[in-house]
C-alpha atoms as a PDB file:
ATOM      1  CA  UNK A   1     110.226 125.951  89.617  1.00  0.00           C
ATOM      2  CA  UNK A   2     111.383 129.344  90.579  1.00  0.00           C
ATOM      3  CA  UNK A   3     107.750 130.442  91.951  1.00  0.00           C
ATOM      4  CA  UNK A   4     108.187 127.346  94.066  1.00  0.00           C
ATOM      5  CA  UNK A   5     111.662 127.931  95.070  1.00  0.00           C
ATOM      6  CA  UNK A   6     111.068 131.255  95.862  1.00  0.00           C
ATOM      7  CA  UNK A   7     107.859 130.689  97.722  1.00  0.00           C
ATOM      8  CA  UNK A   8     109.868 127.596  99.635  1.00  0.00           C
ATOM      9  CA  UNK A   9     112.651 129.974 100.789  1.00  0.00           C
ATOM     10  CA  UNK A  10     110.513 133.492 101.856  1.00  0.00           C
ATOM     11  CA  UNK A  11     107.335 131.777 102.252  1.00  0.00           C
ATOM     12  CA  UNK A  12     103.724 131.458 100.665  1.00  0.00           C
ATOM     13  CA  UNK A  13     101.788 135.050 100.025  1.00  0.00           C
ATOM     14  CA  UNK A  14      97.973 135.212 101.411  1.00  0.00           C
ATOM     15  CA  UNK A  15      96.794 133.995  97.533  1.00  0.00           C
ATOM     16  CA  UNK A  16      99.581 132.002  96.568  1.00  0.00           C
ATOM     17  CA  UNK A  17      98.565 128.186  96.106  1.00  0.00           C
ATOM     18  CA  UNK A  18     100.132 126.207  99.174  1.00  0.00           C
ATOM     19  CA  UNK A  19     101.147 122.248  97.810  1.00  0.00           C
ATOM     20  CA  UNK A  20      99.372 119.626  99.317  1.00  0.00           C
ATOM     21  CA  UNK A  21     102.359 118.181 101.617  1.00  0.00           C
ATOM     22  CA  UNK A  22     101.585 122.123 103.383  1.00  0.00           C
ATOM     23  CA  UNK A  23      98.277 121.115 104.450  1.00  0.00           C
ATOM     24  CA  UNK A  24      97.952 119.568 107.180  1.00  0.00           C
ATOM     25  CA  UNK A  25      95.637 118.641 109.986  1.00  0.00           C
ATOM     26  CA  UNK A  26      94.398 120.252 113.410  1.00  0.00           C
ATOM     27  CA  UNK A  27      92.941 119.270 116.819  1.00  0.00           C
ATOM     28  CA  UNK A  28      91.076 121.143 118.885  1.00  0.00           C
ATOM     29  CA  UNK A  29      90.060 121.319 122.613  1.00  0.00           C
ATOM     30  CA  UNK A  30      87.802 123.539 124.429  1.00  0.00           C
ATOM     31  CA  UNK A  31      86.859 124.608 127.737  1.00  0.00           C
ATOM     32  CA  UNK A  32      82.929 125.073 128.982  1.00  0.00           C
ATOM     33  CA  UNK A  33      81.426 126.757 131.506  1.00  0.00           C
ATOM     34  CA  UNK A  34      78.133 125.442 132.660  1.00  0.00           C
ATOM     35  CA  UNK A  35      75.172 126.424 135.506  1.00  0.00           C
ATOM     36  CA  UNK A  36      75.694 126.120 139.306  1.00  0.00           C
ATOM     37  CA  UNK A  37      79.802 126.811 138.379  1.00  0.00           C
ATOM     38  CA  UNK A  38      80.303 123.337 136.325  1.00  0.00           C
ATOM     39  CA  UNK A  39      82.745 123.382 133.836  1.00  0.00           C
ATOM     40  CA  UNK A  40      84.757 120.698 131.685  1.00  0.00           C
ATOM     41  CA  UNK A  41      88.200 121.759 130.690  1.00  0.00           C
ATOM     42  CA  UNK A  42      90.425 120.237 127.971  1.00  0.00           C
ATOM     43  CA  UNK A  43      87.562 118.693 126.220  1.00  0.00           C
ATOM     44  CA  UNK A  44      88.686 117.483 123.012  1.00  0.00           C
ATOM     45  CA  UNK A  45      86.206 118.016 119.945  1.00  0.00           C
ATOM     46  CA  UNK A  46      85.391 115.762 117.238  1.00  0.00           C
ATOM     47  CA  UNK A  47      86.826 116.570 113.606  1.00  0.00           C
ATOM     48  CA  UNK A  48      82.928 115.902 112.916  1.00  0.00           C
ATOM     49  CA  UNK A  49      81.437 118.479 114.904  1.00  0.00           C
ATOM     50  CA  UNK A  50      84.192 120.954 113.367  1.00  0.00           C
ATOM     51  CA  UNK A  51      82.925 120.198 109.938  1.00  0.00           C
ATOM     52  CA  UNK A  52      79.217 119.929 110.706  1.00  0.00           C
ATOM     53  CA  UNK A  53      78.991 123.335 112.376  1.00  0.00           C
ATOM     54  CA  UNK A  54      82.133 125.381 111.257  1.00  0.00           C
ATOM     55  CA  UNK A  55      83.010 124.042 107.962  1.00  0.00           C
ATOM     56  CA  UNK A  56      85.592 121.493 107.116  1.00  0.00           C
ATOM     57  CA  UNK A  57      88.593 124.493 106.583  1.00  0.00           C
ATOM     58  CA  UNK A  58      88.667 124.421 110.028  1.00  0.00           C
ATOM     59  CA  UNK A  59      90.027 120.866 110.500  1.00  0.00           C
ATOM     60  CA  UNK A  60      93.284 121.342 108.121  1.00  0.00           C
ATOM     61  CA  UNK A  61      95.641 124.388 108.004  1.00  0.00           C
ATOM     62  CA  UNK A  62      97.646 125.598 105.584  1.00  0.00           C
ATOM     63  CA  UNK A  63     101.249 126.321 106.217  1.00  0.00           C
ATOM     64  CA  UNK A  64     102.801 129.084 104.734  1.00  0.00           C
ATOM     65  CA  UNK A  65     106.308 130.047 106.612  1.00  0.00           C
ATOM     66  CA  UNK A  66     109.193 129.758 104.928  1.00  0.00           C
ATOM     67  CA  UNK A  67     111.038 126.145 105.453  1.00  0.00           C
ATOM     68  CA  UNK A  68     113.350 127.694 108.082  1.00  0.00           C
ATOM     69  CA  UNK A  69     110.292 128.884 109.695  1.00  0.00           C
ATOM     70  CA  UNK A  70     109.188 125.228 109.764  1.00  0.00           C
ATOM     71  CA  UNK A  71     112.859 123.877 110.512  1.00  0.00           C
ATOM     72  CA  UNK A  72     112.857 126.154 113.771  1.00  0.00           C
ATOM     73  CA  UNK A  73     109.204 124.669 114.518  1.00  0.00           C
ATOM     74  CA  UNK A  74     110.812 121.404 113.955  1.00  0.00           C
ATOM     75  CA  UNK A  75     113.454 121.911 116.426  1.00  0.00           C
ATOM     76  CA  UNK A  76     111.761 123.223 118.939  1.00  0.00           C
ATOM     77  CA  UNK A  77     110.488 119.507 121.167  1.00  0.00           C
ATOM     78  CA  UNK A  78     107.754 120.633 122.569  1.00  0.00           C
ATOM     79  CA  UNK A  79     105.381 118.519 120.436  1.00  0.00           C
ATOM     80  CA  UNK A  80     102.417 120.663 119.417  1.00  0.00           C
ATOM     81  CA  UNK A  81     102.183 123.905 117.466  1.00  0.00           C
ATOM     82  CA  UNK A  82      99.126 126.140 118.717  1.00  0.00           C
ATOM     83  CA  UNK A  83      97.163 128.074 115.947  1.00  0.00           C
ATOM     84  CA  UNK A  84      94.747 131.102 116.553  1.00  0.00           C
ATOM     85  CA  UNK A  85      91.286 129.313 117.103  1.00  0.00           C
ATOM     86  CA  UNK A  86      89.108 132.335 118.809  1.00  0.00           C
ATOM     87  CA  UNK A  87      86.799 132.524 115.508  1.00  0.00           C
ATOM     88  CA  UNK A  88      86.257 128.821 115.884  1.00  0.00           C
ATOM     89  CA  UNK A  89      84.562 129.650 119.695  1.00  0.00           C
ATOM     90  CA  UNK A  90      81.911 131.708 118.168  1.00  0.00           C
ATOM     91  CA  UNK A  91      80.799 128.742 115.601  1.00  0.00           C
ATOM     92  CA  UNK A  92      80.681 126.643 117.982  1.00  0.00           C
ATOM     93  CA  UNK A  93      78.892 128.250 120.709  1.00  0.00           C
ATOM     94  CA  UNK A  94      75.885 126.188 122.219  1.00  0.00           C
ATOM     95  CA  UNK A  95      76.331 123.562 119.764  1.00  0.00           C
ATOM     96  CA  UNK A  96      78.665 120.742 121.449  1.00  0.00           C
ATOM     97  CA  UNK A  97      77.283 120.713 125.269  1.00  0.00           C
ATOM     98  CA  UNK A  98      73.963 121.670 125.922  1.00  0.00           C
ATOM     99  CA  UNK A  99      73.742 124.411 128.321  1.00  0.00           C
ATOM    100  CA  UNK A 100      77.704 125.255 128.343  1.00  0.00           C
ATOM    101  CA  UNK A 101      79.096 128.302 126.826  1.00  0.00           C
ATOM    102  CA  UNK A 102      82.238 127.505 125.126  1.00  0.00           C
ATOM    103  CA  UNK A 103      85.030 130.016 126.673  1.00  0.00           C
ATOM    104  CA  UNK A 104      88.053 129.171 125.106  1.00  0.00           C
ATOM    105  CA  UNK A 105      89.150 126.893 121.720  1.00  0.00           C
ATOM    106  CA  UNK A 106      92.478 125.681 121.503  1.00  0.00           C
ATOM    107  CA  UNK A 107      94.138 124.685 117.825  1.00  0.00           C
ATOM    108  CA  UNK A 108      96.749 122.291 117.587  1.00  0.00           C
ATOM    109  CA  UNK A 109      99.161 120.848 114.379  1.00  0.00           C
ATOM    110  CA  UNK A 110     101.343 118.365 115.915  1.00  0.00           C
ATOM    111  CA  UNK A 111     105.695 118.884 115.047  1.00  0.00           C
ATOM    112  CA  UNK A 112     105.354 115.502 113.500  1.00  0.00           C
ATOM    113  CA  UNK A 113     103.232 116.935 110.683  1.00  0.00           C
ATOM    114  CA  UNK A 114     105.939 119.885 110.520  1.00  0.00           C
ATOM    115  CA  UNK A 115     108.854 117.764 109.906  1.00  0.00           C
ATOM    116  CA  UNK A 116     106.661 115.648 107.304  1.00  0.00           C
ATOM    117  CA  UNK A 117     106.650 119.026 105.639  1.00  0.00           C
ATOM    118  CA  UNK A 118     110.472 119.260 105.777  1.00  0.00           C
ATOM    119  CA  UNK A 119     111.138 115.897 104.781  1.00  0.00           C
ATOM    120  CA  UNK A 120     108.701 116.249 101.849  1.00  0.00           C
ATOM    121  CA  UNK A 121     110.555 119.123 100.467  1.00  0.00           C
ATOM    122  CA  UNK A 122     113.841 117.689 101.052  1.00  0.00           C
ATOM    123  CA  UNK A 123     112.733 114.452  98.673  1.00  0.00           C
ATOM    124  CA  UNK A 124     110.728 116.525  96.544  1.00  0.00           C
ATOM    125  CA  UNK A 125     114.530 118.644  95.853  1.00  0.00           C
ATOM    126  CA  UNK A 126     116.609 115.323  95.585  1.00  0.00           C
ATOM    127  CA  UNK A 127     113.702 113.202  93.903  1.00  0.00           C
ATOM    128  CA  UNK A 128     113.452 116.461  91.167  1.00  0.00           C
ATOM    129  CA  UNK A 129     117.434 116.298  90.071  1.00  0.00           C
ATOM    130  CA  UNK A 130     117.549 112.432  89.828  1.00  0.00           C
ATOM    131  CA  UNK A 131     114.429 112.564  87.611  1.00  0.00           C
ATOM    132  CA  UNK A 132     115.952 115.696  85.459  1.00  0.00           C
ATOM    133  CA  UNK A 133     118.801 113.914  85.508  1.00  0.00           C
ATOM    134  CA  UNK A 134     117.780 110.798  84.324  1.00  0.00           C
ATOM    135  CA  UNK A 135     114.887 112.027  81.512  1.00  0.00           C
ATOM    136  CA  UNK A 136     117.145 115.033  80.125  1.00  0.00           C
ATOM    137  CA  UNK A 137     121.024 113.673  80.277  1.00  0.00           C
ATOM    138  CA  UNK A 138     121.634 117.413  78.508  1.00  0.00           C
ATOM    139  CA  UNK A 139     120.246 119.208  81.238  1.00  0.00           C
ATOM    140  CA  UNK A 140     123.465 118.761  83.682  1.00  0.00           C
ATOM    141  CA  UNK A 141     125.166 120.523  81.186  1.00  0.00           C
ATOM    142  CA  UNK A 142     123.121 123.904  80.789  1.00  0.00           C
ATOM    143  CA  UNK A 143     125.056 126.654  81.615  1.00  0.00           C
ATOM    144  CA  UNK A 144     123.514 130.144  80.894  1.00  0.00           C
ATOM    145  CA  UNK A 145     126.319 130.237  77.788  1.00  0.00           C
ATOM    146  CA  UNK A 146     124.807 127.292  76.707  1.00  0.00           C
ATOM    147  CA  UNK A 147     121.960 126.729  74.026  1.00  0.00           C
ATOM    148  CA  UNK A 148     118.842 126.208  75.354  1.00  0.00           C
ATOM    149  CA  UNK A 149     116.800 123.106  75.739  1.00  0.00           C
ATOM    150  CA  UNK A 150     114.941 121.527  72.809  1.00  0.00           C
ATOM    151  CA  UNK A 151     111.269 122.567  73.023  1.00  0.00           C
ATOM    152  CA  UNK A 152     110.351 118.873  73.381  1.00  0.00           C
ATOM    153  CA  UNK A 153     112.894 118.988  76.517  1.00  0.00           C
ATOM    154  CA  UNK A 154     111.469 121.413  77.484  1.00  0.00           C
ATOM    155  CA  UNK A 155     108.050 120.359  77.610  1.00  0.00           C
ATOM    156  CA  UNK A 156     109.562 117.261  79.307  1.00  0.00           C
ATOM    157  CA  UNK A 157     111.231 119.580  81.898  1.00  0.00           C
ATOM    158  CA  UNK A 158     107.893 121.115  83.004  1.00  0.00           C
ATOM    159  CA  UNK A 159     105.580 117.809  83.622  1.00  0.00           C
ATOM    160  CA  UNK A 160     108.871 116.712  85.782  1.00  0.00           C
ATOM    161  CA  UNK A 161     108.460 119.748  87.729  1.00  0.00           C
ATOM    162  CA  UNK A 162     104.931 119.852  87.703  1.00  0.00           C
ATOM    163  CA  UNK A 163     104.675 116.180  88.931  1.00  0.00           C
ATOM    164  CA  UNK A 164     107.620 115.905  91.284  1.00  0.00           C
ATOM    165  CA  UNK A 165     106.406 119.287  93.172  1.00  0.00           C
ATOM    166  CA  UNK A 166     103.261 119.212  93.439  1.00  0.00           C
ATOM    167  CA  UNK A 167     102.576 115.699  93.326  1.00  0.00           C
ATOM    168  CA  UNK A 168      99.840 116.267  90.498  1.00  0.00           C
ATOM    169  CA  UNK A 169      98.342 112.968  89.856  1.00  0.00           C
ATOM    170  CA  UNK A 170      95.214 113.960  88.786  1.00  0.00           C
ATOM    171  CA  UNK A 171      97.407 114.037  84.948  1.00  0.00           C
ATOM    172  CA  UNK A 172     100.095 111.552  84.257  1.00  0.00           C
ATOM    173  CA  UNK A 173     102.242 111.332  81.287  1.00  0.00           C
ATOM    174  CA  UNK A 174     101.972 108.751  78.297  1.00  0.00           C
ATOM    175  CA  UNK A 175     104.818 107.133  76.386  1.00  0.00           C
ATOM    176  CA  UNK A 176     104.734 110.075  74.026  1.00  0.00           C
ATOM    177  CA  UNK A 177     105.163 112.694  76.713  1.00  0.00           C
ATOM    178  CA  UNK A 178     101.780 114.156  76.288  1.00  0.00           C
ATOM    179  CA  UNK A 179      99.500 114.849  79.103  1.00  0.00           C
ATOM    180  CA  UNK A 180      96.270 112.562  79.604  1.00  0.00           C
ATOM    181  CA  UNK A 181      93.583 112.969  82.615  1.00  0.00           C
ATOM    182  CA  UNK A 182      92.765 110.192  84.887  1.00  0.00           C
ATOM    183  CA  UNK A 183      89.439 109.048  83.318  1.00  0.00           C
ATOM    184  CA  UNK A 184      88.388 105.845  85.367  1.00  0.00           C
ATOM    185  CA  UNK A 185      84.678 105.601  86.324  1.00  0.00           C
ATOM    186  CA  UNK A 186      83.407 103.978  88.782  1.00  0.00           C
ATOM    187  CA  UNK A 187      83.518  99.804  88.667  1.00  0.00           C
ATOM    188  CA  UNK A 188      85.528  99.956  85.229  1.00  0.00           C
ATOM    189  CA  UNK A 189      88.499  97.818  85.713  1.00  0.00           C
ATOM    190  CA  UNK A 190      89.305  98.078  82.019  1.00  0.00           C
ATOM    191  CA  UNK A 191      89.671 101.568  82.707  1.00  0.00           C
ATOM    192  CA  UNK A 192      91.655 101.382  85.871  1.00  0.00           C
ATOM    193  CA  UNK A 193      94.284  99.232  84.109  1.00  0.00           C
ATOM    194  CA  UNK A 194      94.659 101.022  80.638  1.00  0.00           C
ATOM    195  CA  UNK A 195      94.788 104.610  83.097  1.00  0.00           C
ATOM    196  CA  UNK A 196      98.053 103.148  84.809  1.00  0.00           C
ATOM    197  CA  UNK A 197      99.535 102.211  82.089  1.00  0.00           C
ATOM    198  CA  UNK A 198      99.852 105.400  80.674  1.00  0.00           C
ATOM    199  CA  UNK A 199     101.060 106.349  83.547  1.00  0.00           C
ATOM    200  CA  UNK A 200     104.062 103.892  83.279  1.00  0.00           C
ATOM    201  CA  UNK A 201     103.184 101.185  84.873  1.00  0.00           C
ATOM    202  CA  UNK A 202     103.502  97.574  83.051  1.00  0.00           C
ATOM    203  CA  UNK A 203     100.472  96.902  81.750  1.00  0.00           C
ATOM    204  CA  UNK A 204     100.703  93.314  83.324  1.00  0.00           C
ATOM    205  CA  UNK A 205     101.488  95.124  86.943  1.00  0.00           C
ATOM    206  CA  UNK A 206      98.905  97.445  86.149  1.00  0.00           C
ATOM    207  CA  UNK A 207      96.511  94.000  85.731  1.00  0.00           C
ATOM    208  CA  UNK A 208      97.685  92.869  88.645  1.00  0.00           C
ATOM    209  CA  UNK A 209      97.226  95.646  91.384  1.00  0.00           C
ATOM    210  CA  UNK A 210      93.521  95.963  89.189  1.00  0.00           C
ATOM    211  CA  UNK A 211      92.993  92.579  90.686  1.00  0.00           C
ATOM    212  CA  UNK A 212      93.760  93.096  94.418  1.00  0.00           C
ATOM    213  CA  UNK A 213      91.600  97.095  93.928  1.00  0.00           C
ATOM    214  CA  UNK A 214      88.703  94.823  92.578  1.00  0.00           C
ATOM    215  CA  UNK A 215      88.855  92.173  95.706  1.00  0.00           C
ATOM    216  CA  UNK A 216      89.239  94.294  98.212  1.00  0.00           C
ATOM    217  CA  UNK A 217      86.972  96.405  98.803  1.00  0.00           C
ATOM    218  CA  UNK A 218      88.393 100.502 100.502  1.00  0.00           C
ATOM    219  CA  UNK A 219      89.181 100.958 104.187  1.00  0.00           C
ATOM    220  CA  UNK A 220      87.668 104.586 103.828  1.00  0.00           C
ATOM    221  CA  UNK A 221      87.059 107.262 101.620  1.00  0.00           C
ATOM    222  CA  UNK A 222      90.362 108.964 103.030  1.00  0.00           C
ATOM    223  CA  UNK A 223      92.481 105.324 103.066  1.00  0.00           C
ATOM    224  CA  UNK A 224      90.703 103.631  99.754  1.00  0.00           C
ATOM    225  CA  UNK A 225      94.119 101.187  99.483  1.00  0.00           C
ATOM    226  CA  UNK A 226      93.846  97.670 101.611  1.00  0.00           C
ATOM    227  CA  UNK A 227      96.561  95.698 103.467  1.00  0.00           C
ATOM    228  CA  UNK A 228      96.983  93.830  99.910  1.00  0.00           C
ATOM    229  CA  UNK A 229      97.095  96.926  97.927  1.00  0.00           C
ATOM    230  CA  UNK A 230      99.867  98.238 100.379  1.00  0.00           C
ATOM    231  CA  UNK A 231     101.583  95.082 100.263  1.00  0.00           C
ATOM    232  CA  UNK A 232     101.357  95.380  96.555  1.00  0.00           C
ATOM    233  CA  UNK A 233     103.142  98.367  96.469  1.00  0.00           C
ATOM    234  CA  UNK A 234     106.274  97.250  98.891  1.00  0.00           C
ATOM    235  CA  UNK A 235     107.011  95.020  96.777  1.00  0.00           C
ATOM    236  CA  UNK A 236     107.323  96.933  93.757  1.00  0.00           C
ATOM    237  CA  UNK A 237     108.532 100.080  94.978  1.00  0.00           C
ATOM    238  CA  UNK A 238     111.863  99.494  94.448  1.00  0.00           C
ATOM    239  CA  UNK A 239     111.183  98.867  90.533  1.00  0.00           C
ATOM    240  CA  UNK A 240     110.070 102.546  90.877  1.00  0.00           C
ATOM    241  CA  UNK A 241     113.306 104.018  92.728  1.00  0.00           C
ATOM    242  CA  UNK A 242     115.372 101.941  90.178  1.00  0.00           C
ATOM    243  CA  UNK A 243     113.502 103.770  87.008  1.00  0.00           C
ATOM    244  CA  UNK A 244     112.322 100.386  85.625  1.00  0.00           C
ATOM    245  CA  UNK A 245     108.934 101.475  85.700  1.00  0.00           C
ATOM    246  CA  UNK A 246     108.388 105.134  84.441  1.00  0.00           C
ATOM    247  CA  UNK A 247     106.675 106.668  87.878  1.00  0.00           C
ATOM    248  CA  UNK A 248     108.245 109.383  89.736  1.00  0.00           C
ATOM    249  CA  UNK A 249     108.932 108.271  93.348  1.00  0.00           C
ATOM    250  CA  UNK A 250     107.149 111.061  95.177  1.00  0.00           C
ATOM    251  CA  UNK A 251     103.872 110.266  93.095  1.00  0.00           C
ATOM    252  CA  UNK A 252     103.914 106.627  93.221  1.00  0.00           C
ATOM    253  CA  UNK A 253     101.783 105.551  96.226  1.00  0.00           C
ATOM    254  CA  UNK A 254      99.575 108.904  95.566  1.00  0.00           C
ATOM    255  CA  UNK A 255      98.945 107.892  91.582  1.00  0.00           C
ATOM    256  CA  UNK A 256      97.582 104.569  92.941  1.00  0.00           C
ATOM    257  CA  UNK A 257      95.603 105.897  95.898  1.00  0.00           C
ATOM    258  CA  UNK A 258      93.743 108.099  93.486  1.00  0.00           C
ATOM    259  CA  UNK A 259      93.490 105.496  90.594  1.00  0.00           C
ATOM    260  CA  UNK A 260      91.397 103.662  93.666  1.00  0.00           C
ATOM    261  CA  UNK A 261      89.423 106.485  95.007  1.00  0.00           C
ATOM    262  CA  UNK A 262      88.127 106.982  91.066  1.00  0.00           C
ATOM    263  CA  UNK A 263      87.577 103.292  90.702  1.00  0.00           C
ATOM    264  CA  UNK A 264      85.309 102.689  93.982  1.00  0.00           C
ATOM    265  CA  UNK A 265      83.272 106.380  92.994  1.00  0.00           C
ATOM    266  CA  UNK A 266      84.616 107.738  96.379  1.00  0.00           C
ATOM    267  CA  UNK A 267      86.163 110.729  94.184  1.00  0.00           C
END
């Protein structure tokens, strides 16, 4: 918590590991210059091509300013954030237009992405002490006078940090606080059910979203959840923001997602 904290307030070091609500996606556009003086300007490229000739680093970024870096970012309106593409404009040289040199690549993160990353953190702070909170009633009451935390509190203490952070659903917790992997393979619904139950989801609720994974089949490998599957979990959230199911808010829709991706083999 303090790593993150501290990383939050001064910023990410080159090595540091950046959450996953600080990567986000760029758009490029380019300008060619052809024979006989023909050019096209502005031209936007395909994520596709990105990938297939530069690698697919190229199409996210990883932002590491501190949040009042990204709060000024935020506030400034004039929608898109440029990033240093020139390296980009080598890989891609004779490979998008036949016969055009590519001059100049720009990068772009749009300032909606930014403020998701402010927003995120802001949830991620509020979402952390309502959990704490909630799972450790003692932990209001440390002081640095006070006795510490039981070891089992403690243990407690981290997964809620772990999980409400950095969102890691790839482990959930069981009734007994220990940690269990995700282990659903691909087609078993059996699986897929007992998984989000340990996770804290009623088994019967856990049946029932199985059911609507099972019918419907993915929208993509990078949207695997369905208009019923979303509907699904509109109707339930608010069981999770109440604490009547044992999910942590800021995990929710992410735990699910990936339950999904394992269950259709697109992960």
């Amino acid at each position: 918590l303090a790593d993150w904290v501290k990383h939050e307030a001064e910023g990410y070091p080159v090595g540091a590991s950046v959450p996953e609500y600080r990567i986000v996606n760029v758009t490029y556009t380019a300008t060619f210059h052809g024979p006989f003086g023909t050019g096209i300007k502005n031209a936007p490229i395909p994520s596709y091509l990105i990938q297939q000739h530069a690698g697919d680093k190229w199409n996210v970024h990883e932002v590491r300013g501190s949040i009042a870096a990204v709060e000024h970012l935020v506030s400034d309106k004039d929608g898109t954030i440029g990033i240093d593409a020139q390296n980009l404009m080598l890989l891609l040289q004779g490979k998008v237009y036949e016969g055009y040199a590519c001059n100049s690549v720009t990068g772009m993160i749009s300032r909606v992405a930014m403020a998701e990353i402010l927003q995120s953190v802001r949830s991620r702070v509020l979402e952390l002490t309502l959990e704490l909170e909630k799972a450790i009633p003692d932990a209001a009451t440390v002081a640095v006078t006070s006795p510490a935390l039981k070891d089992v509190d403690n243990k407690q203490v981290s997964q809620i940090i772990h999980q409400t952070v950095y969102g890691n659903i790839n482990q959930v917790n069981a009734a007994d606080n220990a940690v269990v992997n995700f282990n659903i393979s691909q087609g078993d619904s059996d699986a897929l059910i007992r998984e989000l139950a340990k996770a804290g989801i009623p088994e019967a609720s856990a049946k029932e979203f199985a059911e609507i994974i099972i019918s419907e089949p993915p929208i993509s490998a990078d949207q695997p959840l369905g208009t019923k599957a979303a509907a699904w979990i509109g109707k339930n959230i608010g069981k999770v923001v109440s604490g009547t199911w044992k999910v942590g808010v800021g995990v929710f829709g992410k735990l699910l997602e990936e339950a999904a991706l394992r269950y259709y083999g697109l992960k």
